[in-house]
C-alpha atoms as a PDB file:
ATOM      1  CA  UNK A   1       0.000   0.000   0.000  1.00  0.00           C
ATOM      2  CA  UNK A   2       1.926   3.181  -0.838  1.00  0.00           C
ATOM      3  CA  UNK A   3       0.410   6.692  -0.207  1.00  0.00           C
ATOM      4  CA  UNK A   4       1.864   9.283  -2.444  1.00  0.00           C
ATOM      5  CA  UNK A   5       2.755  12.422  -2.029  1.00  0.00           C
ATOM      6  CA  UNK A   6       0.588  15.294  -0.652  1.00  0.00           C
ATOM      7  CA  UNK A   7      -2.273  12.279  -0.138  1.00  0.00           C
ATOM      8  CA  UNK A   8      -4.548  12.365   3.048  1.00  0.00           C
ATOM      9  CA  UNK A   9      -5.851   8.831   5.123  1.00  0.00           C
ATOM     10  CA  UNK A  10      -8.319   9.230   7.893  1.00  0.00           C
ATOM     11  CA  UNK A  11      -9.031   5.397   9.392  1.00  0.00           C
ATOM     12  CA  UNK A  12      -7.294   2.084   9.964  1.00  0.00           C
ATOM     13  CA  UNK A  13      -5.200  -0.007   8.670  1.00  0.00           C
ATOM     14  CA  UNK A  14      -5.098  -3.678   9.250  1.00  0.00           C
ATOM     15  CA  UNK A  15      -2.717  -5.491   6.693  1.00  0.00           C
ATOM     16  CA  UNK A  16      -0.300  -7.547   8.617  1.00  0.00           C
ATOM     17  CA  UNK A  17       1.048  -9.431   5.420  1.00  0.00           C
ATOM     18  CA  UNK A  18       1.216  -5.706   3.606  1.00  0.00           C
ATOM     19  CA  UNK A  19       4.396  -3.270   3.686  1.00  0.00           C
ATOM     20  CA  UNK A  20       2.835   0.115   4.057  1.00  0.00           C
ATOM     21  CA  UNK A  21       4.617   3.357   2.891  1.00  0.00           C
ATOM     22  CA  UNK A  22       3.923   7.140   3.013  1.00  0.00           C
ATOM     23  CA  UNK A  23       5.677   9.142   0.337  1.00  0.00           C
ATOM     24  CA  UNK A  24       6.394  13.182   0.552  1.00  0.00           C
ATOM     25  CA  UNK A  25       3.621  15.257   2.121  1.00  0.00           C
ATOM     26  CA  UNK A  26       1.204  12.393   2.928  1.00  0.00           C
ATOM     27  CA  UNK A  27      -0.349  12.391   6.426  1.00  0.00           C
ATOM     28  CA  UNK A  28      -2.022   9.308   7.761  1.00  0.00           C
ATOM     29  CA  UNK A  29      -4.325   9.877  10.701  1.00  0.00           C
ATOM     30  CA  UNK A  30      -5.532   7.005  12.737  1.00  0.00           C
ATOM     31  CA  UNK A  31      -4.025   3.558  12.906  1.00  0.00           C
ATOM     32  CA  UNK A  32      -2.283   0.786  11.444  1.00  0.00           C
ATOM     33  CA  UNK A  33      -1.147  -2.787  11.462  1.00  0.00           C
ATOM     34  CA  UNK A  34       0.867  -3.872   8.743  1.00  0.00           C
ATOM     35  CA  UNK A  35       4.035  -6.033   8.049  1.00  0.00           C
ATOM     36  CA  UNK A  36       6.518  -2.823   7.228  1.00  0.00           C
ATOM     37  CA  UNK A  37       6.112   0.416   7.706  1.00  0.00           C
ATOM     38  CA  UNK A  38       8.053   3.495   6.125  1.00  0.00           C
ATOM     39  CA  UNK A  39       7.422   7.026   6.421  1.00  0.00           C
ATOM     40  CA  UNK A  40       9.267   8.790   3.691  1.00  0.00           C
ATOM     41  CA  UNK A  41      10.899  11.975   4.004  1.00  0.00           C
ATOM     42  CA  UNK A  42       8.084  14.920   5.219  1.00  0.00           C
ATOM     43  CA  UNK A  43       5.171  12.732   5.703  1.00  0.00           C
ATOM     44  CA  UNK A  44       3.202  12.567   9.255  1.00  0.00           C
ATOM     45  CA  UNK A  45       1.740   9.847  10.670  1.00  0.00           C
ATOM     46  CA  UNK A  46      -0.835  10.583  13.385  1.00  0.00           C
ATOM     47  CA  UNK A  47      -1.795   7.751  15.734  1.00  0.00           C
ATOM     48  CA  UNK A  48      -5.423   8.421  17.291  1.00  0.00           C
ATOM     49  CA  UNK A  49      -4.944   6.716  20.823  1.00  0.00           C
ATOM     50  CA  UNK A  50      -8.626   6.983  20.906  1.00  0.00           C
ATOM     51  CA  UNK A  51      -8.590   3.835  18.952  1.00  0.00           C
ATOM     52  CA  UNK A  52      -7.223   1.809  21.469  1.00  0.00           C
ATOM     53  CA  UNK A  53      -9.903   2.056  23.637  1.00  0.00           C
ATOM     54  CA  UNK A  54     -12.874   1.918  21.376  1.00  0.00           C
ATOM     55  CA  UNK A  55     -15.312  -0.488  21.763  1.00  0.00           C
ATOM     56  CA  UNK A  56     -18.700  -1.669  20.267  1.00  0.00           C
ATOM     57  CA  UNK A  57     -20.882   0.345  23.251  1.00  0.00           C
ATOM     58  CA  UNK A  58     -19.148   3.584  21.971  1.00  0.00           C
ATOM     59  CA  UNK A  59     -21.710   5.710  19.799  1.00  0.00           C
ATOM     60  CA  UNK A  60     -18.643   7.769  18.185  1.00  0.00           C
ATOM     61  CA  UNK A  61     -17.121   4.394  17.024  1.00  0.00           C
ATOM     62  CA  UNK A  62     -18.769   3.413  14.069  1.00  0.00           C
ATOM     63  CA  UNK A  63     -16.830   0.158  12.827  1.00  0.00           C
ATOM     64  CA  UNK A  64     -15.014  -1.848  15.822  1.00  0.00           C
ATOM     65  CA  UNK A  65     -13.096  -5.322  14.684  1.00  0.00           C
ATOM     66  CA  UNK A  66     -14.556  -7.464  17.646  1.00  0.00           C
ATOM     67  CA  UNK A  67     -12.646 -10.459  16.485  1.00  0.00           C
ATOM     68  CA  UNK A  68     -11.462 -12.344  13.313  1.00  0.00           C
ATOM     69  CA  UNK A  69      -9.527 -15.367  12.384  1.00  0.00           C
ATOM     70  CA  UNK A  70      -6.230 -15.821  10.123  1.00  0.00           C
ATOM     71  CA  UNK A  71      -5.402 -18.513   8.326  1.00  0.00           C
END
């Protein structure tokens, strides 16, 4: 997954087999779980530590991963 430059990401990520990289100028706001990550140069990666906590009960929390399985 490569983000190129001056591109904007609000969300998560979940790509454990995936290498994830943020060229010039992109800004990635949230969260993500991947394989590799590089942050290239002037990009920003903002982690929302709101995330950590969410849960299913929380109204501003729209799409929670309760579980899943990998094979």
């Amino acid at each position: 997954m490569i983000f190129k430059n001056s591109s904007d990401f609000y969300g998560v990520i979940y790509a454990p087999n995936a290498e994830v990289i943020m060229n010039n100028s992109a800004n990635l706001y949230g969260a993500v779980v991947a394989k590799n990550f590089q942050q290239m140069n002037s990009g920003t990666f903002n982690y929302d530590a709101s995330l950590r906590d969410a849960s299913v009960n929380d109204e501003a929390v729209r799409f929670v991963v309760t579980n899943w399985h990998e094979q």
